[in-house]
Protein backbone atom coordinates (compact mmCIF):
# COMPACT_ATOMS: atom_id res chain seq x y z
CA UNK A 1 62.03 16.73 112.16
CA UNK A 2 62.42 16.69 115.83
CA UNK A 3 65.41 19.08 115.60
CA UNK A 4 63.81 21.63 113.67
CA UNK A 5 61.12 21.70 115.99
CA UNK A 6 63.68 22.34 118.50
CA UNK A 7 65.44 24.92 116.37
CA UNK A 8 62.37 26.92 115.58
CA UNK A 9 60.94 26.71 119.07
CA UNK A 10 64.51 28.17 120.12
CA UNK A 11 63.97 31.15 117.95
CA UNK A 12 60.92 31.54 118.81
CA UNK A 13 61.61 32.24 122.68
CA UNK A 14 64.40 34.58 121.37
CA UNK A 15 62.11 36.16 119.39
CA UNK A 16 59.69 36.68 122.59
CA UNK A 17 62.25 37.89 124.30
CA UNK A 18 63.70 40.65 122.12
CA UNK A 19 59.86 41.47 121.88
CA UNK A 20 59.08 41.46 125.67
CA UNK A 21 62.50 43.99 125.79
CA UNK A 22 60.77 45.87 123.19
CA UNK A 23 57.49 46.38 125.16
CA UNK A 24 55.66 44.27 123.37
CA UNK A 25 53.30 41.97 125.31
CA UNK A 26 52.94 38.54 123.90
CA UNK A 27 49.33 37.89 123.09
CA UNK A 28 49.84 34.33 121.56
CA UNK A 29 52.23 31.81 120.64
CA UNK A 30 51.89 29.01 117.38
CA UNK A 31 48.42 30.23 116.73
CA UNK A 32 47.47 27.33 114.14
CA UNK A 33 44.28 27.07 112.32
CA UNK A 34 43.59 25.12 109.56
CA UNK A 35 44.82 28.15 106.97
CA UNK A 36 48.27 28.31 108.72
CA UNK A 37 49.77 29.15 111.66
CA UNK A 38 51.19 32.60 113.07
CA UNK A 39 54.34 32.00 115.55
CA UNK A 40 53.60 35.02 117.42
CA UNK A 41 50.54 37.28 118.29
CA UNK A 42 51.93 40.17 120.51
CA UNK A 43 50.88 44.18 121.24
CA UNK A 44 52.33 47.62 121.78
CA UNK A 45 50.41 50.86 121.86
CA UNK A 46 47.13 49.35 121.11
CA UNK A 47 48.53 48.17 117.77
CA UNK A 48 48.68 44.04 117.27
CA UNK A 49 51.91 42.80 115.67
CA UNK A 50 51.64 39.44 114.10
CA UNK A 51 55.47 37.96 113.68
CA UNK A 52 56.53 35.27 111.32
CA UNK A 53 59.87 33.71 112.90
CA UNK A 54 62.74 32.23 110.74
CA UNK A 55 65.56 30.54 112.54
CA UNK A 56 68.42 28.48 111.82
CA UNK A 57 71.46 26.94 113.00
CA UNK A 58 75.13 27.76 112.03
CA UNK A 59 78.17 28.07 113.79
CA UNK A 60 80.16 30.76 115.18
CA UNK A 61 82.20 30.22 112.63
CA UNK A 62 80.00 30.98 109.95
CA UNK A 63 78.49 33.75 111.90
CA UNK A 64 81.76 35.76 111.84
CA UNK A 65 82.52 34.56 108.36
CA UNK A 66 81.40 35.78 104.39
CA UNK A 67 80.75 31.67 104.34
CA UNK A 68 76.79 32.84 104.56
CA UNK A 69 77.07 35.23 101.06
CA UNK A 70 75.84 32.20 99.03
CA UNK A 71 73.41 31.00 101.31
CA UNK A 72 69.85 31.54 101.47
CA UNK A 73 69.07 33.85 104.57
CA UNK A 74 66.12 32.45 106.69
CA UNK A 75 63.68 35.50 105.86
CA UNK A 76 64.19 34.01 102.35
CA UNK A 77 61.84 31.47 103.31
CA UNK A 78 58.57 33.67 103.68
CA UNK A 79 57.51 33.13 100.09
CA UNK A 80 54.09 34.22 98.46
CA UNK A 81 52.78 31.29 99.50
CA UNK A 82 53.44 31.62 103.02
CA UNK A 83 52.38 35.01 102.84
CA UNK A 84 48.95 34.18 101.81
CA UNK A 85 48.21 31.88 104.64
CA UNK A 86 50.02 34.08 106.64
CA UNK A 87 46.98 36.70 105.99
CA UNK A 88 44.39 34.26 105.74
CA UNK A 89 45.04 33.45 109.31
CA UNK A 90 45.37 36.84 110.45
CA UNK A 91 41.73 37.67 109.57
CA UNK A 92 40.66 34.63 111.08
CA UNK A 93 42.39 35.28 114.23
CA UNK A 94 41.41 39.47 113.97
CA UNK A 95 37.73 37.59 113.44
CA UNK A 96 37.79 35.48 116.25
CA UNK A 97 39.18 38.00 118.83
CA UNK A 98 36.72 40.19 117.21
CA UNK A 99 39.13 43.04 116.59
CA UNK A 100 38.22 43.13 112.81
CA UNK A 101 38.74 47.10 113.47
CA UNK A 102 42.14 46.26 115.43
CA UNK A 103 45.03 48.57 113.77
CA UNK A 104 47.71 45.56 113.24
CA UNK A 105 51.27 45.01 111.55
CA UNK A 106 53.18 42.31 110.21
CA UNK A 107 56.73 41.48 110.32
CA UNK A 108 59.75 38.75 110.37
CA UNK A 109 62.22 38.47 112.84
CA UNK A 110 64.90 36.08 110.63
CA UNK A 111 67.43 34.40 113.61
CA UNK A 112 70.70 32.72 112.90
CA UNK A 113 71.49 30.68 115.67
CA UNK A 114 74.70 29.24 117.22
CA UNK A 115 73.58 26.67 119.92
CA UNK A 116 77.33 25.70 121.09
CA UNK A 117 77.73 29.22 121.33
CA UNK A 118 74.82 29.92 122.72
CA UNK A 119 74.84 32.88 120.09
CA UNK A 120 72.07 34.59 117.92
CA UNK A 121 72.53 37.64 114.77
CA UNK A 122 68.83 38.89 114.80
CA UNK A 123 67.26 41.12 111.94
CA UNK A 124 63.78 42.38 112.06
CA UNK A 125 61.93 43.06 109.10
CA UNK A 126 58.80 45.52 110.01
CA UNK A 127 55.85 46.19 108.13
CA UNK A 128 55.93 43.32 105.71
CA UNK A 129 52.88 43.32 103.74
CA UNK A 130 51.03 40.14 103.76
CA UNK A 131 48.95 39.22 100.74
């Protein structure tokens, strides 16, 4: 368990960073309330962006290969389910900010990481509709 607490808090400061370079300004990080949790709370032009991050660990290898075809990418792993607490915990956070009226968007940024490497492939997936 350890390591994929490692691995996801990895992605997660990759994540920050590719949003920081994207003048974003990171609000929160691992907000976590007893609906769910929401990896990152960040802004741009007055508009929240709440970001769901998905990371995992191959090598280079693999990276530079078709050996990933038959694999499940990590933005696979934002199901229904963890769409619905995804949203429940949006409205409590919009709630307790109060920014109920706050124009906000949703998205994944999915992060396959090589940590020999040192490496990262990054997709971002805007305006995912949580339900």
């Amino acid at each position: 368990m350890f390591e994929k607490k490692k691995t996801g808090n990895k992605g997660e400061d990759i994540a920050c960073k590719i949003l920081i370079e994207k003048g974003y300004k990171i609000l929160d990080r691992n907000y976590s309330k007893k609906c769910g949790e929401i990896d990152i709370v960040a802004e741009k032009d007055k508009q929240i962006c709440f970001v769901e991050v998905k990371t995992e660990t191959v090598d280079l290898k693999q990276l530079e290969s078709l050996s990933l075809i038959n694999r499940p990418r990590p933005e696979e792993k934002v199901n229904a389910g963890k769409l619905r607490r995804i949203s429940k915990t949006i409205q409590v956070y919009l709630w307790s900010k109060h920014k109920e009226d706050s124009d906000w968007n949703f998205l994944v940024i999915s992060i396959l990481f090589d940590p020999i490497k040192k490496v990262a492939r990054v997709k971002i997936i805007e305006d995912v509709v949580p339900e």
